[in-house]
Protein backbone atom coordinates (compact mmCIF):
# COMPACT_ATOMS: atom_id res chain seq x y z
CA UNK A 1 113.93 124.26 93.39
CA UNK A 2 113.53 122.28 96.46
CA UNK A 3 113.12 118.17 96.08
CA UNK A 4 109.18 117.66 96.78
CA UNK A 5 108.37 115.31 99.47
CA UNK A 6 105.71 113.09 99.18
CA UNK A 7 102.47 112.91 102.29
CA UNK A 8 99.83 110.80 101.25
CA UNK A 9 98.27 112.13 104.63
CA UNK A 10 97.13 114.49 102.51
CA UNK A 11 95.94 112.30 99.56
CA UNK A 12 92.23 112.60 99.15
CA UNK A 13 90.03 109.99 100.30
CA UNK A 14 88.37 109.50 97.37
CA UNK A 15 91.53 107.83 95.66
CA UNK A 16 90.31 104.79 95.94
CA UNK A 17 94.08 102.90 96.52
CA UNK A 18 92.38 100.31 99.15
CA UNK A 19 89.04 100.04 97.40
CA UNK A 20 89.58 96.66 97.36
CA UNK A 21 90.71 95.28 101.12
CA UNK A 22 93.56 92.63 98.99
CA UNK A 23 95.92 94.54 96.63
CA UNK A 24 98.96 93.46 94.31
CA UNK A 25 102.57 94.79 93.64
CA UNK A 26 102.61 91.54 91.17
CA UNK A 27 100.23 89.83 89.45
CA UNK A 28 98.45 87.72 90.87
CA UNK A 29 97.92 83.84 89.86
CA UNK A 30 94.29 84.59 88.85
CA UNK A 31 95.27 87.25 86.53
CA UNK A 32 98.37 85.87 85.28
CA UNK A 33 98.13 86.08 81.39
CA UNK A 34 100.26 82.99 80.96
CA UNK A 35 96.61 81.52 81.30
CA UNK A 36 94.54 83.15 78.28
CA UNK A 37 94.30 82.17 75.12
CA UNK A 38 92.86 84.80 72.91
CA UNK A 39 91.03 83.91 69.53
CA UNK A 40 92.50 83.10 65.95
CA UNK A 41 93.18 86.59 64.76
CA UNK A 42 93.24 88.87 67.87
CA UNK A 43 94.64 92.01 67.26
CA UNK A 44 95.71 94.03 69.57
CA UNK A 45 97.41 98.02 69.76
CA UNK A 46 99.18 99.42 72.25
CA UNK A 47 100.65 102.83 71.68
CA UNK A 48 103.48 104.23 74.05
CA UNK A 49 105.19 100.79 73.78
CA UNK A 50 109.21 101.32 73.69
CA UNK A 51 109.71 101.44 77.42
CA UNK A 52 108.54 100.97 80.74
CA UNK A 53 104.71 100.14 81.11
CA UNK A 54 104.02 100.18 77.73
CA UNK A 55 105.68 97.92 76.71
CA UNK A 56 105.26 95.01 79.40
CA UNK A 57 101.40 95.75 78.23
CA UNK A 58 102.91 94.50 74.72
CA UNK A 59 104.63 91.70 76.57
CA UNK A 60 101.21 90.42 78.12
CA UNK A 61 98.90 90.16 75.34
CA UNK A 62 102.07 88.08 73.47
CA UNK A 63 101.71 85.82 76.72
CA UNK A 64 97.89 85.53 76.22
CA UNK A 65 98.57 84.52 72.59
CA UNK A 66 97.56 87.69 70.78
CA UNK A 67 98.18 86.67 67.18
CA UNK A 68 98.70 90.25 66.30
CA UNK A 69 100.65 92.88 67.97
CA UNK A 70 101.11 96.60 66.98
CA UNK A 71 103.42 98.61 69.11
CA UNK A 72 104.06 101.83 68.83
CA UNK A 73 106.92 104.46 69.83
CA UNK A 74 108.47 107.95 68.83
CA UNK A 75 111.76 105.95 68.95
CA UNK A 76 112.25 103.45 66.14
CA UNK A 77 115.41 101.92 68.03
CA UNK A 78 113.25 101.19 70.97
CA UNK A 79 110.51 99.73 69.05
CA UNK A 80 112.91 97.69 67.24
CA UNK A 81 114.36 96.20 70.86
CA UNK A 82 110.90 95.23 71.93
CA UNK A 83 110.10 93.64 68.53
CA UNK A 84 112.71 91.12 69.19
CA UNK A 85 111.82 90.56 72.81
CA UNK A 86 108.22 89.97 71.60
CA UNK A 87 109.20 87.40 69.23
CA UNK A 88 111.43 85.73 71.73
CA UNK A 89 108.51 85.64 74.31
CA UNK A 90 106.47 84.18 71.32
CA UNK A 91 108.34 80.87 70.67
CA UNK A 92 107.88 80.34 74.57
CA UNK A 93 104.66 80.13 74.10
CA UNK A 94 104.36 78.06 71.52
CA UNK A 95 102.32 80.25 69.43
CA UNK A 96 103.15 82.32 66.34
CA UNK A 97 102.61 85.77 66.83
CA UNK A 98 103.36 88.69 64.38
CA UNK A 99 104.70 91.57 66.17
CA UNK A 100 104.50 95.16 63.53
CA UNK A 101 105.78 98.33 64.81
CA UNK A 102 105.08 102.07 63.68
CA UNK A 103 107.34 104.62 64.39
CA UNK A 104 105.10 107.29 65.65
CA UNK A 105 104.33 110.53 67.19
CA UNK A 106 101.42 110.26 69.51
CA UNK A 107 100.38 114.01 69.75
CA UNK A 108 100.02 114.18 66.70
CA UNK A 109 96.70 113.10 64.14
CA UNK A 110 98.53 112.39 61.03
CA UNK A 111 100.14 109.09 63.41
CA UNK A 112 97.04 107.43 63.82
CA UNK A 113 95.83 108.02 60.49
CA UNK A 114 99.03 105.95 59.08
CA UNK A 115 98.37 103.63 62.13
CA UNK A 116 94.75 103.09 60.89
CA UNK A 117 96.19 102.39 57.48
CA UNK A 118 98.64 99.77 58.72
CA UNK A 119 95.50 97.90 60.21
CA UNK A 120 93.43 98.19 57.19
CA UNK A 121 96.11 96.95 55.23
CA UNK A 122 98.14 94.30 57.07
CA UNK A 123 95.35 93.02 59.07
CA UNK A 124 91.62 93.58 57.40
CA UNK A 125 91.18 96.39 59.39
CA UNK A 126 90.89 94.48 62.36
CA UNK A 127 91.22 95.77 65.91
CA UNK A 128 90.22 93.83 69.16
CA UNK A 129 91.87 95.82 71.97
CA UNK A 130 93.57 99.39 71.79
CA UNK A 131 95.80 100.15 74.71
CA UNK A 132 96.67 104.25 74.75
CA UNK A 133 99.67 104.01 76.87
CA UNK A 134 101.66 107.30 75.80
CA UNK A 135 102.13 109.74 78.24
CA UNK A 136 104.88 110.54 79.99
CA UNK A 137 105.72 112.15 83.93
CA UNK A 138 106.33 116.43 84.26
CA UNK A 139 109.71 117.53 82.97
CA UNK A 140 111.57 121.21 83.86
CA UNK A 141 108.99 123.81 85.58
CA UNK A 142 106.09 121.58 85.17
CA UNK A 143 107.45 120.63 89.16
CA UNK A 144 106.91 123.98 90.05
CA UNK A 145 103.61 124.55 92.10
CA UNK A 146 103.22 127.66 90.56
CA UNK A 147 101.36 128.45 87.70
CA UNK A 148 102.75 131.50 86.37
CA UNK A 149 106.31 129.45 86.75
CA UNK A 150 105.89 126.99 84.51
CA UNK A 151 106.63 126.97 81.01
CA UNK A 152 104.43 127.00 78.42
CA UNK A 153 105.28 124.53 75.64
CA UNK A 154 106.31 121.76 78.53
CA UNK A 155 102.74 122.82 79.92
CA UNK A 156 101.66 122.01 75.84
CA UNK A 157 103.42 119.21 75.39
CA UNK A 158 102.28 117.38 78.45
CA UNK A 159 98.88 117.35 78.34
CA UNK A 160 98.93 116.64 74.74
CA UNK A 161 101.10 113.38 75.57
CA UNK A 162 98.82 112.61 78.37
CA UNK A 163 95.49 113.63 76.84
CA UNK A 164 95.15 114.64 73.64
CA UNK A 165 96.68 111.62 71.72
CA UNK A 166 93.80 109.25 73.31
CA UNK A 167 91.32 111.84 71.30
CA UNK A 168 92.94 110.78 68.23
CA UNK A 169 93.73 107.38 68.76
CA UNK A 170 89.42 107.13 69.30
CA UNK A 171 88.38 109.46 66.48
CA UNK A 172 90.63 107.39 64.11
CA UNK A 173 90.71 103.99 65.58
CA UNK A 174 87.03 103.44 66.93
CA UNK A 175 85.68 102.67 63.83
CA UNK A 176 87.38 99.74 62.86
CA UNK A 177 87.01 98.67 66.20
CA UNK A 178 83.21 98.55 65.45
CA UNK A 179 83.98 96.36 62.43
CA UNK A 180 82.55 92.79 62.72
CA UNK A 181 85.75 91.16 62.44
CA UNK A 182 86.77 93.55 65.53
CA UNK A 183 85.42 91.20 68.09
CA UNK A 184 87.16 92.24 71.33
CA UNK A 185 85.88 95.80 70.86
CA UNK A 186 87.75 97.01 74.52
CA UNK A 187 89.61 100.07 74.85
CA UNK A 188 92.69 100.53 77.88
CA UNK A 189 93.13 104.55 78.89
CA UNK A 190 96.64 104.20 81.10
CA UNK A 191 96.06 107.08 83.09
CA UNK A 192 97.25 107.98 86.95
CA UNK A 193 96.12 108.49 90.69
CA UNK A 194 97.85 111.68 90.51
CA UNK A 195 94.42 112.64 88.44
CA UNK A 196 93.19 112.50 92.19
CA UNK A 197 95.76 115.46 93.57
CA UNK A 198 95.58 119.21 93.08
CA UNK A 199 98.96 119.99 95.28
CA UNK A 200 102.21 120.36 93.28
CA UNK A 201 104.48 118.17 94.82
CA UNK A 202 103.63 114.38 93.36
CA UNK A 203 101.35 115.49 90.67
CA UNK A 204 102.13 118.51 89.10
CA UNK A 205 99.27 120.07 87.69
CA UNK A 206 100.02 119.67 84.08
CA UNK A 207 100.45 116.07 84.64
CA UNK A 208 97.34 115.98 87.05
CA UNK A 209 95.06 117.44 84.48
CA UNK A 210 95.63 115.78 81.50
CA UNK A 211 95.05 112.39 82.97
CA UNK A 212 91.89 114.02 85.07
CA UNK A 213 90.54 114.50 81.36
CA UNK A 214 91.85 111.38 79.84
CA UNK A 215 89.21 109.66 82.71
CA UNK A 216 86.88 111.10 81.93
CA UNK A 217 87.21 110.95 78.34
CA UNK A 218 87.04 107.16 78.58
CA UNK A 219 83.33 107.83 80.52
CA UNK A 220 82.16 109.78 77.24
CA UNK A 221 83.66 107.04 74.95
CA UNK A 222 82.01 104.58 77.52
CA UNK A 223 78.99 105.72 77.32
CA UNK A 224 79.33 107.37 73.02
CA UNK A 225 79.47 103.71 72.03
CA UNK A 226 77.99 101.19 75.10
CA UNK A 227 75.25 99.94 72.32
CA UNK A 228 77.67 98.97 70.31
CA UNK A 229 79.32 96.91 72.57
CA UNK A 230 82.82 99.29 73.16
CA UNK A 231 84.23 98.91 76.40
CA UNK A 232 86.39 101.36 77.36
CA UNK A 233 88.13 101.57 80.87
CA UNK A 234 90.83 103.88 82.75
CA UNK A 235 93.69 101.87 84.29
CA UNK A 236 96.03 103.97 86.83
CA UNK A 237 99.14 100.79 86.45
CA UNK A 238 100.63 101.16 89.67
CA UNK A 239 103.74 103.27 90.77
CA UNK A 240 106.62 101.19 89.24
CA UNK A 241 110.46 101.99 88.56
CA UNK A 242 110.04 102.34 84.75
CA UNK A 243 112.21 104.95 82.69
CA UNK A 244 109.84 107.42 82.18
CA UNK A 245 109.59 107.66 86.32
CA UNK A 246 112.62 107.49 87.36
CA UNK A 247 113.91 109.77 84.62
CA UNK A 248 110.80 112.65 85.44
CA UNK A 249 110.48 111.95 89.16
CA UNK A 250 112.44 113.48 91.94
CA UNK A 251 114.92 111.32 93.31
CA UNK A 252 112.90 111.85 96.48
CA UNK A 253 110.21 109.99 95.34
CA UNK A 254 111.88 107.17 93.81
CA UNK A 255 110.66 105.52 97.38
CA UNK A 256 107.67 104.75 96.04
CA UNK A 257 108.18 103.07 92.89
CA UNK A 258 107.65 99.33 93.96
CA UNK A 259 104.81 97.46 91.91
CA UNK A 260 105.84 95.09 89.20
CA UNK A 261 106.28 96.49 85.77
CA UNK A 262 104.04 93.45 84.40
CA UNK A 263 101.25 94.01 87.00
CA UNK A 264 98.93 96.60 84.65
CA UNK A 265 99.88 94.39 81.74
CA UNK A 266 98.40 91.65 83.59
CA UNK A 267 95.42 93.82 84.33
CA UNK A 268 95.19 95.11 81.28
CA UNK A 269 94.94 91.04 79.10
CA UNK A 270 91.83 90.29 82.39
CA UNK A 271 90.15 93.09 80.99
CA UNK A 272 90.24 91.80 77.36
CA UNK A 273 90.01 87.80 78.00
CA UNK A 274 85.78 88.33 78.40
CA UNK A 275 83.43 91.11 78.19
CA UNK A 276 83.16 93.76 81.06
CA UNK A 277 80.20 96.01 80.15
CA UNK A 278 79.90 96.75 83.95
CA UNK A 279 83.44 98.26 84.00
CA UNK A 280 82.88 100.71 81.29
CA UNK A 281 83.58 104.16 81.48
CA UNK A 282 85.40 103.77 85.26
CA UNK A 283 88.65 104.17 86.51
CA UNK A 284 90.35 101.24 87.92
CA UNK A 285 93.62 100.66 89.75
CA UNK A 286 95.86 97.82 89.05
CA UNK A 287 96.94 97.07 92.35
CA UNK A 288 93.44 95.91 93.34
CA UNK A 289 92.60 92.39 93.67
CA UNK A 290 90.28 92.07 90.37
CA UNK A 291 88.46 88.85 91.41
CA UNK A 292 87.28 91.73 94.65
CA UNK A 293 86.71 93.91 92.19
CA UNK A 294 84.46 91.65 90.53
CA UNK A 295 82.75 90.20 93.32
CA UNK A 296 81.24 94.22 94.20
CA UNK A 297 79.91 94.64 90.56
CA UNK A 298 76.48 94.60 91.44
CA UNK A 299 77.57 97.34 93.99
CA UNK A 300 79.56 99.36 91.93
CA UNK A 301 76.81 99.26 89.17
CA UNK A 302 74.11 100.29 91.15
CA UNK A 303 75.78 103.18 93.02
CA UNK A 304 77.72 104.01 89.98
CA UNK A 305 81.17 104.14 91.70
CA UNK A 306 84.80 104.59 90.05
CA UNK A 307 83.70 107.68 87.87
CA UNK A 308 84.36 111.34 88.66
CA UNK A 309 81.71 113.86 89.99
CA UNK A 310 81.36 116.89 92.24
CA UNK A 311 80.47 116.68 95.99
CA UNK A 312 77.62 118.48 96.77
């Protein structure tokens, strides 16, 4: 199969990459989580953690002072690596933070029932923010722009990873993040700007898909649970070297792999630190300049931007 080349020439202009005129490849000083201090007791989830995005998420809440930290991961051995950086990154900050892992699968429901039971257990069925980072870039024929080339349990498989998982993780997790004791009640969707392409060469359609649906799947849960306080965005976290992307992206598009690792973490602890009702339910890109983004609220609430919808 020939190596794909990438022409964002042809990217739609509704992607939204310059929606703010200032964008970041690092964080940026007014974002930097270094600076928060979350409550006594702040609990926070973030499945997909043993790698890559994931877990520099993990790595940013533990900056903010997140007294609790769940990570999850299919592998145990990368979970258990992560752990211990945690905990270094912990003393650092001169906070104690308790860092719990779960070895888990996160296509399938049984995972987040255990995971639900770990939080009712081990920490009064608390949850303050749950970050659904699992997902993972097209493998084998999923590359191929051709439909009736691909095959069909990679075609499963990925939007499962991509999609499915944040179904469960919300059907099983949502209610204790209703709980009074839940206080942060905000929910991260890591999802992609290749939810904005239809061609076959950076965005599969596989891959394109399931993170289409996992946007607007955080709309419905936006706007299921908006009077009860949820706050649920979509975060695409940049386009960074991480081992999921370099190991599921052509080597001709390893080009564009140049925002910081730490950058959607960084994004991700702003959207915790106070509420965002006006963010709710929209898709937001981590490169943007959020102190922009949060000077055109009024705009962006009144035209109802950053959500999907058909031009007619």
């Amino acid at each position: 199969m020939a190596q794909p080349e990438l022409d964002l020439s042809k990217a739609p202009a509704h992607w939204g990459m310059n929606f703010t005129e200032t964008t970041h490849q690092q964080p940026s000083r007014s974002i930097d989580p270094s600076n928060v201090t979350f409550p006594q007791g702040y609990t926070v989830v973030v499945i997909g953690a043993g790698k890559g995005i994931g877990e520099h998420i993990a790595k940013a809440y533990v900056q903010a002072r997140a007294e609790n930290i769940i990570i999850t991961s299919r592998t145990g051995s990368d979970l258990d690596r992560v752990k211990k950086e945690l905990e270094t990154l912990a003393q650092q900050t001169g906070q104690a933070v308790k860092v719990s892992t779960l070895v888990q699968d996160a296509t399938k429901p049984e995972s987040y029932t255990k995971l639900k039971d770990l939080l009712e257990e081990g920490f009064n069925g608390r949850l303050d923010t749950l970050v659904f980072c699992a997902g993972g870039g097209p493998v084998g024929t999923l590359w191929t722009p051709r439909i009736d080339e691909t095959d069909v349990d990679e075609w499963n498989e990925s939007i499962a990873l991509n999609f499915t998982g944040s179904y469960y993780a919300a059907k099983y997790l949502v209610p204790l993040m209703l709980r009074p004791q839940s206080q942060g009640k905000t929910i991260v969707n890591i999802t992609s700007a290749a939810s904005h392409f239809t061609g076959g060469n950076i965005t599969p359609a596989s891959y394109s898909i399931g993170k289409l649906a996992l946007n607007r799947f955080t709309q419905i849960l936006g706007e299921n649970y908006a009077d009860q306080g949820l706050v649920v965005v979509a975060v695409h976290p940049g386009s960074s070297p991480t081992p999921g992307a370099l190991g599921s992206m052509p080597p001709s598009l390893h080009n564009i792999l140049t925002d910081d690792q730490g950058l959607c973490g960084a994004v991700c602890v702003w959207i915790s630190k106070k509420k965002r009702e006006w963010i709710s339910g929209r898709y937001i890109c981590a490169t943007w300049d959020m102190d922009e983004l949060e000077s055109k609220k009024e705009e962006i609430v009144k035209e109802d931007k950053l959500k999907w919808r058909m031009a007619v």
